[in-house]
N, C-alpha and C. Protein backbone atom coordinates (compact mmCIF):
# COMPACT_ATOMS: atom_id res chain seq x y z
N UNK A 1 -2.02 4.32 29.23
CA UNK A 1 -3.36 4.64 28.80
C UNK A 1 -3.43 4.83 27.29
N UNK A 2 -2.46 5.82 26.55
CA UNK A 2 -2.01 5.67 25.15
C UNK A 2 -2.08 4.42 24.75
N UNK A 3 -1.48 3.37 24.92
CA UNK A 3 -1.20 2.26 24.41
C UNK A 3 -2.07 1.45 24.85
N UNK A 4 -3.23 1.87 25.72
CA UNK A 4 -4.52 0.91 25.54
C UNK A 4 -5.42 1.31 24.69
N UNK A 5 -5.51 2.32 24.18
CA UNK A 5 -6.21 3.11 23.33
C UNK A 5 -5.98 3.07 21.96
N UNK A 6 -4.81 2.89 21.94
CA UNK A 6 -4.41 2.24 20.55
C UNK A 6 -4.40 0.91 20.00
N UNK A 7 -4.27 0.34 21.18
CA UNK A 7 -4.55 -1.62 20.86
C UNK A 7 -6.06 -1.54 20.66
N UNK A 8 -7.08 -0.83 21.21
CA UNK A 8 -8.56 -0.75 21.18
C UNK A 8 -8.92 -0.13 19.58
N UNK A 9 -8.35 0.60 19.07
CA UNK A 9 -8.41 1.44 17.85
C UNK A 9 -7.43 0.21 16.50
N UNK A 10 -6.77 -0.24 17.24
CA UNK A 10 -5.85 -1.04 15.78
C UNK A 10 -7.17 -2.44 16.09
N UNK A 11 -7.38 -3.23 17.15
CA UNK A 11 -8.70 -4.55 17.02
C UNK A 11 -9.95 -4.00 16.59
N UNK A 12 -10.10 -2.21 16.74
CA UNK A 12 -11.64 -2.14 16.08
C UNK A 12 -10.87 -2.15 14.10
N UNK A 13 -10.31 -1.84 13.86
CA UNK A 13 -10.07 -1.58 12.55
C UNK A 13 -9.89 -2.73 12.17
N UNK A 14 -9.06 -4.20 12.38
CA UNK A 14 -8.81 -5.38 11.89
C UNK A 14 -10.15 -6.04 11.81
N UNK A 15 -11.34 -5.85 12.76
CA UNK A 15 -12.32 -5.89 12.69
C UNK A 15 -13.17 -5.68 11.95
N UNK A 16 -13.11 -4.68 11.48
CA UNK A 16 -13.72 -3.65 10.60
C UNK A 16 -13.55 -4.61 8.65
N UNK A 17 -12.27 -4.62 8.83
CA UNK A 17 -11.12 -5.08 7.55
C UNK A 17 -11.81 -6.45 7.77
N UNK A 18 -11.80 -7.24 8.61
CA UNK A 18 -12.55 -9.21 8.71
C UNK A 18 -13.78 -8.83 8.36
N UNK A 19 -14.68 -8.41 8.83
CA UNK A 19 -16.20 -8.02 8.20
C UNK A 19 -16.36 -7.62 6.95
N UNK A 20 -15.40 -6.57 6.52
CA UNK A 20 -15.62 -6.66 4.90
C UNK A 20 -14.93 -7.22 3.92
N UNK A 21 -14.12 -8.43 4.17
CA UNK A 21 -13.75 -9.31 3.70
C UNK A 21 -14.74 -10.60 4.04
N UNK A 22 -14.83 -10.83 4.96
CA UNK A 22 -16.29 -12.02 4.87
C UNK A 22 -17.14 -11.22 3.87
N UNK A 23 -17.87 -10.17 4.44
CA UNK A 23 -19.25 -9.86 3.58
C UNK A 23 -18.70 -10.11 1.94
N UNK A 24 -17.33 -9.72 1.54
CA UNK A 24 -17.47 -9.29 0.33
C UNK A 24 -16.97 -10.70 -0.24
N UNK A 25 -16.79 -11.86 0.69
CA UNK A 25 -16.50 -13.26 0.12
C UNK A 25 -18.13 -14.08 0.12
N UNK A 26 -19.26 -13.80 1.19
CA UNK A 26 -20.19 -13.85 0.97
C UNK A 26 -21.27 -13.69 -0.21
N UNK A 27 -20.94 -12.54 -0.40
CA UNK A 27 -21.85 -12.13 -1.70
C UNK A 27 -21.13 -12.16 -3.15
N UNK A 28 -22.35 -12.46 -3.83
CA UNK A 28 -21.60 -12.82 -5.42
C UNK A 28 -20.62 -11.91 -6.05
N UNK A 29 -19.92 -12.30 -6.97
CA UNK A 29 -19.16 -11.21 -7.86
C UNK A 29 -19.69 -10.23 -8.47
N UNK A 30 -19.79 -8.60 -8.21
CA UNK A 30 -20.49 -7.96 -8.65
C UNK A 30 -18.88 -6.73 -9.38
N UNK A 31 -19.27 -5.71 -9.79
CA UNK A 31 -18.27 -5.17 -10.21
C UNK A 31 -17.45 -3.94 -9.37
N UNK A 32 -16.29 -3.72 -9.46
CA UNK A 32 -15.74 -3.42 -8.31
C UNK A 32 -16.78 -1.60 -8.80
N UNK A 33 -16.91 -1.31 -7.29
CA UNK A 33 -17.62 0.03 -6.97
C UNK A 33 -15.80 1.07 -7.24
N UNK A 34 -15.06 0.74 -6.78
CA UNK A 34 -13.38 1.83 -6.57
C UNK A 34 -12.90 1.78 -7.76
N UNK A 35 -12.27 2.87 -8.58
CA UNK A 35 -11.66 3.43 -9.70
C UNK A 35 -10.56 2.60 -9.22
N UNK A 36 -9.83 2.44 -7.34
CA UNK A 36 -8.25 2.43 -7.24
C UNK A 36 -8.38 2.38 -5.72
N UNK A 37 -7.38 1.51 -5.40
CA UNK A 37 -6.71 1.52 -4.24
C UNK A 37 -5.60 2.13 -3.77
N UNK A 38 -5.61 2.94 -2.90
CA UNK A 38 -4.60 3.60 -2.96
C UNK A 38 -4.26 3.71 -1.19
N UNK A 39 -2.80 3.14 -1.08
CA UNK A 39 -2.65 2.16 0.81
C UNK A 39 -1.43 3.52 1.14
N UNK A 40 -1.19 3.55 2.32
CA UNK A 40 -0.20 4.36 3.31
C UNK A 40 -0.38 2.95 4.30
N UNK A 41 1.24 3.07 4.87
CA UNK A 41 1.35 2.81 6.17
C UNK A 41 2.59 1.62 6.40
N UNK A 42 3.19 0.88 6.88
CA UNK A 42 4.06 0.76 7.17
C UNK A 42 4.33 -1.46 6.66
N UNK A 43 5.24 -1.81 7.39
CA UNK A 43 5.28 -3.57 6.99
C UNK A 43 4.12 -4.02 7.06
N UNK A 44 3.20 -3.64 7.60
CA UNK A 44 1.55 -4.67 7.43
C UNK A 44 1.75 -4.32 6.46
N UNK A 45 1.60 -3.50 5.46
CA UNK A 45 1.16 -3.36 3.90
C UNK A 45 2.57 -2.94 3.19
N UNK A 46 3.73 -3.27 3.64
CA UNK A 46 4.58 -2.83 2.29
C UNK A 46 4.32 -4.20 1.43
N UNK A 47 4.14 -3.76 -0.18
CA UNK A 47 4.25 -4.85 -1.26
C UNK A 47 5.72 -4.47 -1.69
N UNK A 48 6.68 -3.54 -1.38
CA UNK A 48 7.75 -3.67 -2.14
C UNK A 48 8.73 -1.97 -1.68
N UNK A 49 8.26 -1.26 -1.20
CA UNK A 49 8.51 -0.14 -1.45
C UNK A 49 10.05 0.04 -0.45
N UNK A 50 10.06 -0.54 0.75
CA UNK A 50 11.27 -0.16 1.25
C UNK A 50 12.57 -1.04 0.67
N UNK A 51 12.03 -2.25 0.03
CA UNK A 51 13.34 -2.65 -0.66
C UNK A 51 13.30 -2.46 -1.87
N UNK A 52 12.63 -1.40 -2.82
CA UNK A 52 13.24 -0.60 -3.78
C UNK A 52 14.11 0.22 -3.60
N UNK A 53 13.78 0.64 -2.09
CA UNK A 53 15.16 2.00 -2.03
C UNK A 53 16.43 1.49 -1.60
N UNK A 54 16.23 0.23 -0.31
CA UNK A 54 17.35 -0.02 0.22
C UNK A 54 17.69 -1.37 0.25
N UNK A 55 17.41 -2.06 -1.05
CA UNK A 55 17.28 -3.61 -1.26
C UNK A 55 16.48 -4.39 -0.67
N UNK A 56 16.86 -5.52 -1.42
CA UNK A 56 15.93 -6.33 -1.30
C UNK A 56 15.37 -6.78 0.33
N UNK A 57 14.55 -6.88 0.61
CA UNK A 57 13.84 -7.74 1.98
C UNK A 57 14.74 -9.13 1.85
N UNK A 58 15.41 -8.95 3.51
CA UNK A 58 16.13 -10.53 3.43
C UNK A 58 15.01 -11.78 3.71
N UNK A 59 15.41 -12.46 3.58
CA UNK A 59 13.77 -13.70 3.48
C UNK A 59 13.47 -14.33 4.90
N UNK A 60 11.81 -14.43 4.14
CA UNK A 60 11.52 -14.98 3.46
C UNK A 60 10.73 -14.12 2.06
N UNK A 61 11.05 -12.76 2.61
CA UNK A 61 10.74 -11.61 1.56
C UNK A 61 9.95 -12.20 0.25
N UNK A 62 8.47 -12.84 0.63
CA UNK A 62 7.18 -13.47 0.13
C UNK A 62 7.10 -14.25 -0.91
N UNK A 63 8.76 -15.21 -1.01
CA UNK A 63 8.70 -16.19 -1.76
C UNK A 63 8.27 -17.47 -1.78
N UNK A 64 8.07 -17.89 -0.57
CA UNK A 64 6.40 -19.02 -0.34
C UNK A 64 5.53 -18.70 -1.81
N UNK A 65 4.75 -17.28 -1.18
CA UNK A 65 3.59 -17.65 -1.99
C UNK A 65 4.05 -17.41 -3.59
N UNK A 66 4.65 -16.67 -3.92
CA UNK A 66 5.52 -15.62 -5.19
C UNK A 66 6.24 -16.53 -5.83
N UNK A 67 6.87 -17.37 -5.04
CA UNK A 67 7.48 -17.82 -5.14
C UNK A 67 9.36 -17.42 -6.33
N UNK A 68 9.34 -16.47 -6.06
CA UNK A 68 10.55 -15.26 -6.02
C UNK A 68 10.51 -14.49 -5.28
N UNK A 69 11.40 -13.65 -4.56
CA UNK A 69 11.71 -12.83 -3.86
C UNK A 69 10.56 -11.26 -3.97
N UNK A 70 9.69 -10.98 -3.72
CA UNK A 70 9.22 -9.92 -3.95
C UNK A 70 9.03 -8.78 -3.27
N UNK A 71 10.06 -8.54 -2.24
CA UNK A 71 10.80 -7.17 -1.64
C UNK A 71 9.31 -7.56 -0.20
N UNK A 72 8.86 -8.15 0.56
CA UNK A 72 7.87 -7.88 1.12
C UNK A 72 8.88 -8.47 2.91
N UNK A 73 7.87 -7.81 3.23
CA UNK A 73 8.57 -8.79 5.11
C UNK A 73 8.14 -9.61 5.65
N UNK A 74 7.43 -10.34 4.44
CA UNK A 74 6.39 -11.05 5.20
C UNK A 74 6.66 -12.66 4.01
N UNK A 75 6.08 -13.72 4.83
CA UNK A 75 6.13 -14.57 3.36
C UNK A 75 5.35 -15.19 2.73
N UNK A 76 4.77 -14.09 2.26
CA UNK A 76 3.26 -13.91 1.50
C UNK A 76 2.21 -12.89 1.35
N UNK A 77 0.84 -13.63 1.29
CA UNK A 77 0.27 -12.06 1.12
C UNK A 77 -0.05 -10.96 2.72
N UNK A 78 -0.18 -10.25 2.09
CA UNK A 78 -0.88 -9.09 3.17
C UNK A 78 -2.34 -8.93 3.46
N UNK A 79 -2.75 -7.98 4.04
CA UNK A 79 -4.15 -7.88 4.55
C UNK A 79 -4.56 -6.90 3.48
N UNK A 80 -3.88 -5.79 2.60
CA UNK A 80 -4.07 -5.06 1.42
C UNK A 80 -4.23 -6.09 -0.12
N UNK A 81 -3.39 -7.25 -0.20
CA UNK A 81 -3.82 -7.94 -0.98
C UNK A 81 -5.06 -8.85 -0.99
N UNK A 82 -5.65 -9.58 0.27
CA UNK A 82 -6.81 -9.75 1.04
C UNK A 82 -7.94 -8.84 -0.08
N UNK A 83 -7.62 -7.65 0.29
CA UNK A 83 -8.60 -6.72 0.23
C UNK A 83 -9.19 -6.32 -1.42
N UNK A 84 -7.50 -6.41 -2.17
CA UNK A 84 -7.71 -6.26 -3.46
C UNK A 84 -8.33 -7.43 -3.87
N UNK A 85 -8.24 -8.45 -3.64
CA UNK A 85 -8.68 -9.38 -4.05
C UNK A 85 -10.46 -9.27 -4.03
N UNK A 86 -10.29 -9.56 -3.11
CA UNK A 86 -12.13 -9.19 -2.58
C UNK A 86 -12.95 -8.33 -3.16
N UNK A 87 -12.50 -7.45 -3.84
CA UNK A 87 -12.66 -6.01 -4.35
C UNK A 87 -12.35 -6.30 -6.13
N UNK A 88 -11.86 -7.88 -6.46
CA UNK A 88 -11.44 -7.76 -7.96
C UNK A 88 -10.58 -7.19 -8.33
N UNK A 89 -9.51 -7.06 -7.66
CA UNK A 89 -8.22 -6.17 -8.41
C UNK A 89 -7.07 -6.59 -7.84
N UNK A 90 -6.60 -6.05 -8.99
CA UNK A 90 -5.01 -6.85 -8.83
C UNK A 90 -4.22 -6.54 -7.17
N UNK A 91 -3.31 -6.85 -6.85
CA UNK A 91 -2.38 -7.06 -6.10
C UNK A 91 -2.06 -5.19 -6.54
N UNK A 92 -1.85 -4.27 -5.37
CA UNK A 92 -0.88 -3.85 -5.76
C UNK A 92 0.48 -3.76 -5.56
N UNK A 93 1.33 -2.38 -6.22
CA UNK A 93 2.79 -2.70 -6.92
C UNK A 93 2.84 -1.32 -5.79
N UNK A 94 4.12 -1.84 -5.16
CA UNK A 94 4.49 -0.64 -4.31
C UNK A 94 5.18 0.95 -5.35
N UNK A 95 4.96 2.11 -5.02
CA UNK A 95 4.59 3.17 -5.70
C UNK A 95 6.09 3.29 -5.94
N UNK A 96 7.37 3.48 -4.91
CA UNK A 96 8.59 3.62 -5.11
C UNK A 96 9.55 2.10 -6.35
N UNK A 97 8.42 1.26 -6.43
CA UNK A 97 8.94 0.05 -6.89
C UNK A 97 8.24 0.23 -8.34
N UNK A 98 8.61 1.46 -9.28
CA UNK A 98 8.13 1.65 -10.26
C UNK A 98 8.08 0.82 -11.79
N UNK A 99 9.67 0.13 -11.30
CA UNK A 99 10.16 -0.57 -12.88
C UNK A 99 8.90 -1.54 -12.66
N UNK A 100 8.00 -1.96 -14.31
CA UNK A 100 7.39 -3.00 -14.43
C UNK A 100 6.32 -2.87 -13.50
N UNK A 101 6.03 -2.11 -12.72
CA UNK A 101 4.57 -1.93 -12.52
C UNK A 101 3.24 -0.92 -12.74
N UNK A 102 2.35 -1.14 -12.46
CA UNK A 102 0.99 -0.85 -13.79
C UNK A 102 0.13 -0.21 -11.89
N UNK A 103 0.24 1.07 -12.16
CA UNK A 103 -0.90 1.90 -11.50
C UNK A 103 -2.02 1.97 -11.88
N UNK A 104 -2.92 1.45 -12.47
CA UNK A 104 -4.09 1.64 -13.42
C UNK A 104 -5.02 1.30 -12.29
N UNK A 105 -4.66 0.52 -11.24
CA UNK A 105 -5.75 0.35 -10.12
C UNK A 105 -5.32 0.96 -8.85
N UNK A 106 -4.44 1.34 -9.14
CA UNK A 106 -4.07 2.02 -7.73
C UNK A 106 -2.52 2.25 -7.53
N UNK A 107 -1.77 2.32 -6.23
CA UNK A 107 -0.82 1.90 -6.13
C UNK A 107 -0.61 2.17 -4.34
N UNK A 108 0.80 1.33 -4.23
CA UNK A 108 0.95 1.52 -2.44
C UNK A 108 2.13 2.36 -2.04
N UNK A 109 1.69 3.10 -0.92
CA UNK A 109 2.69 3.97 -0.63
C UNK A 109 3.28 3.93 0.62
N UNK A 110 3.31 2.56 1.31
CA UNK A 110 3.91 2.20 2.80
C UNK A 110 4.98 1.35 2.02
N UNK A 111 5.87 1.65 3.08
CA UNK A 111 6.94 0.91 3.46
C UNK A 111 7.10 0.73 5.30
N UNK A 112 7.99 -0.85 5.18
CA UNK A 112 8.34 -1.48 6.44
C UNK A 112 9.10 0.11 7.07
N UNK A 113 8.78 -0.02 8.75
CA UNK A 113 8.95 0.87 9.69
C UNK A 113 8.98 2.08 9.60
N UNK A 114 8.10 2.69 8.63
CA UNK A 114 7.65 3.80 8.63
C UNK A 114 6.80 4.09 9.84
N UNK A 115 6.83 5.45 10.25
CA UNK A 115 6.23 5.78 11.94
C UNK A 115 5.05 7.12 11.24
N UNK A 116 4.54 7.41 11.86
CA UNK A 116 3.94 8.15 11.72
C UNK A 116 4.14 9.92 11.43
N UNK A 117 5.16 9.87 12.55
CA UNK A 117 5.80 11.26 12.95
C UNK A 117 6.80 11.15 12.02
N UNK A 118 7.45 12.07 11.43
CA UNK A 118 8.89 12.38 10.54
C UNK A 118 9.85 12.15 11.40
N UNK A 119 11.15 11.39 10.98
CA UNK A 119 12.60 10.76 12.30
C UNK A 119 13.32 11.89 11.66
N UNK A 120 14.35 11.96 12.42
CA UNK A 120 15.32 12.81 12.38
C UNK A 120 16.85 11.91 12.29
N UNK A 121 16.38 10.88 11.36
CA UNK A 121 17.01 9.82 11.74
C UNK A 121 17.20 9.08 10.13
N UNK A 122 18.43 7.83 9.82
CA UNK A 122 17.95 7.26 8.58
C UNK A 122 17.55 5.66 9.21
N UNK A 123 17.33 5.13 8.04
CA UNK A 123 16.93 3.43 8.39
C UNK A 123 18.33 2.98 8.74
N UNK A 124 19.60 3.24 8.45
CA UNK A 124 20.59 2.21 8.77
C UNK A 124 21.16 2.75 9.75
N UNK A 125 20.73 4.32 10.99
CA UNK A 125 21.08 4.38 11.88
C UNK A 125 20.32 4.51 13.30
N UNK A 126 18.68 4.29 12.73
CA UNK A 126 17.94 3.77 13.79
C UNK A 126 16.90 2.89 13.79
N UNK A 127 17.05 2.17 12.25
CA UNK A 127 16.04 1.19 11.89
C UNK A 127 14.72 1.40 12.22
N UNK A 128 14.51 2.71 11.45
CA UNK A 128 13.19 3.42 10.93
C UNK A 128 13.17 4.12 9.81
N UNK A 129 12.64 3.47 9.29
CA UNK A 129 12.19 4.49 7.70
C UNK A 129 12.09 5.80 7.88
N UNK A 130 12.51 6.47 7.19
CA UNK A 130 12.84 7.94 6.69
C UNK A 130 11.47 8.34 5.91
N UNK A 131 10.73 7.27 5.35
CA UNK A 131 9.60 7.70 4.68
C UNK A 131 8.66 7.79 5.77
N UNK A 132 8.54 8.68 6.42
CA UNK A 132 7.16 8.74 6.98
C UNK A 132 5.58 9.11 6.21
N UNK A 133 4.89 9.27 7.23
CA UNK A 133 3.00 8.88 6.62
C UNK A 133 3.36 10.23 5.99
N UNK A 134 3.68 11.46 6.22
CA UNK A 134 4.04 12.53 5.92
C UNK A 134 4.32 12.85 4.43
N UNK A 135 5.71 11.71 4.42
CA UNK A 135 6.47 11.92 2.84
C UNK A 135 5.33 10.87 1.91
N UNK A 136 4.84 9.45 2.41
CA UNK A 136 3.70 9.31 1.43
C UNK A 136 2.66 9.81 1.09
N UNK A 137 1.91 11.00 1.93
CA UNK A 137 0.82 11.45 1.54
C UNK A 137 1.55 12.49 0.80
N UNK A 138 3.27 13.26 0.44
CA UNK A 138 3.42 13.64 -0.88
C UNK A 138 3.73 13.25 -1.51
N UNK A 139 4.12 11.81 -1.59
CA UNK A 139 3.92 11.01 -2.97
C UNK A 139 3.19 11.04 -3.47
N UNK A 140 1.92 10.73 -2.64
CA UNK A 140 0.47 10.81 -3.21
C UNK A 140 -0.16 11.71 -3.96
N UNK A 141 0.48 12.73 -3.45
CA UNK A 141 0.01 14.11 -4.13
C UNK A 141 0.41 14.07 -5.06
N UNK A 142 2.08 13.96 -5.47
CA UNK A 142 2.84 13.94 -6.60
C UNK A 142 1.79 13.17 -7.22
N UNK A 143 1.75 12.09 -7.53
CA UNK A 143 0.97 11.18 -8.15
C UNK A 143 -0.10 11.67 -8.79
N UNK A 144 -0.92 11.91 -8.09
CA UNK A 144 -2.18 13.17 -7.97
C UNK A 144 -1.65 13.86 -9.57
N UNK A 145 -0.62 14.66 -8.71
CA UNK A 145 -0.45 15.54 -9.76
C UNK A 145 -0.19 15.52 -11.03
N UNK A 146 0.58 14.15 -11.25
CA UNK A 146 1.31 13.71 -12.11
C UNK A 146 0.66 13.13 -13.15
N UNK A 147 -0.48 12.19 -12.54
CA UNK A 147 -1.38 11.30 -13.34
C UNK A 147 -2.26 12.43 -14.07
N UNK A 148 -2.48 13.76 -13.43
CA UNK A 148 -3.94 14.24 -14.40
C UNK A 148 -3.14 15.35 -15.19
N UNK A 149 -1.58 14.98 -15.13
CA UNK A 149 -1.08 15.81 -16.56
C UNK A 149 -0.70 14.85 -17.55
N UNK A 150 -0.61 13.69 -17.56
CA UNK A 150 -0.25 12.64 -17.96
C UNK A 150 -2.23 12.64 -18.89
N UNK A 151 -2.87 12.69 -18.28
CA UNK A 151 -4.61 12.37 -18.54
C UNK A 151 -4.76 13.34 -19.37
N UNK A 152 -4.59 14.89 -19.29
CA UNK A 152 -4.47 16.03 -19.94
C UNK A 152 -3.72 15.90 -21.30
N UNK A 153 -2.76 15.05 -21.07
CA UNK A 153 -2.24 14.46 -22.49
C UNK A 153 -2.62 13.60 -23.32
N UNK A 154 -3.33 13.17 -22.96
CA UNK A 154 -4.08 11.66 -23.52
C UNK A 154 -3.43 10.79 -23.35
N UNK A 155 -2.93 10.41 -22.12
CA UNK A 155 -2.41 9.31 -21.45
C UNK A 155 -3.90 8.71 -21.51
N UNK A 156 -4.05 7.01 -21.31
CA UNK A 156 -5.10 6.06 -20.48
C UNK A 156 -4.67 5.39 -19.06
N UNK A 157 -5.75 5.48 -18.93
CA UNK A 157 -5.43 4.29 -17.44
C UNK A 157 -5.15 5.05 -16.27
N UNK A 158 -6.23 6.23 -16.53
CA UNK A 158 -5.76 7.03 -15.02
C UNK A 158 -6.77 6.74 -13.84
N UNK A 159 -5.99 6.39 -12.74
CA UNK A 159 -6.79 5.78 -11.57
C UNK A 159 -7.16 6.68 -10.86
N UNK A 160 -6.98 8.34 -11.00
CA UNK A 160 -7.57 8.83 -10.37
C UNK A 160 -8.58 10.21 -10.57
N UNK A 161 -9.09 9.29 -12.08
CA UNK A 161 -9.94 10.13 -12.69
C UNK A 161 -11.05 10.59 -11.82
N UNK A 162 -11.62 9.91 -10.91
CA UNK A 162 -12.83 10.37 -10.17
C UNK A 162 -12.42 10.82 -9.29
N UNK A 163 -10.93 10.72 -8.74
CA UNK A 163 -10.43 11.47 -7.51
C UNK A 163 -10.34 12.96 -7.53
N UNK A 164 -11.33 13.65 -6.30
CA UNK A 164 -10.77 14.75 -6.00
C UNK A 164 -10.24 15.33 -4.63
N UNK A 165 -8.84 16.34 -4.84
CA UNK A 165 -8.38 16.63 -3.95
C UNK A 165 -8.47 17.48 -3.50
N UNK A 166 -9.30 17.99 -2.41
CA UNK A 166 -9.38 19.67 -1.86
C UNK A 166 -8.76 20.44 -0.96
């Protein structure tokens, strides 16, 4: 019963995600409404983050479209790049995959087989990420935190100037 309830909840959301990608390929280029994108959740949307920690994604780790290796599990884009696109903004750069990438629009905080619940477990002894939704929503925070002392300094390019956290 769980697991019909959840196949019903993951087709209303892909749903959800196809409708506002038509609508927003429909209508003209207007300017993006979001300061930043900012993703959780697991291989549908890692751009890079679990093979910053534990190497590279063996391939085709999204060198089709990249055409270099770009840490992904997939070989090509995602349904988060889909989205940035649609939305006018760049691709993002997974958050743990820091060298050489530019948060100014956002950044991603999934990695491949991340679960929801925290494991008691690592990736190379039950082939599940250790990062759970848990440890990215305190990345996120970190981030959070990090960016509006960085802003407080007169840093630029903070994506989460309009963000507030309560």
């Amino acid at each position: 019963m769980k697991s019909n309830c959840r196949t019903k909840y993951v087709v209303a959301l892909a749903v959800i995600l196809i409708l506002h990608c038509a609508a927003a390929a429909a209508t003209p280029k207007s300017s993006c409404k979001f300061p930043a994108i900012f993703n959780f959740g697991d291989s549908n949307s890692d751009t890079g983050g679990l093979s910053a920690v534990f190497g590279q994604a063996p391939p085709p780790h999204g060198d089709t479209f990249f055409h270099h290796p770009a840490g992904r599990y997939c070989d090509g884009r995602l349904i988060i790049d889909f989205i940035a696109q649609s939305l006018g903004m760049p691709y993002l750069h997974a958050y743990l995959d820091a060298v050489g990438s530019n948060f100014s629009h956002g950044a991603n905080f999934a990695t491949a087989a991340s679960t929801i619940r925290p494991q008691n477990t690592t990736l190379r002894q039950g082939g599940i990420s250790p990062i759970s939704l848990d440890i990215q929503y305190t990345e996120f925070y970190d981030f959070i935190h990090r960016s509006q002392i960085f802003r407080s300094q007169g840093a630029c390019g903070d994506p989460v100037e309009r963000l507030v956290i309560g």
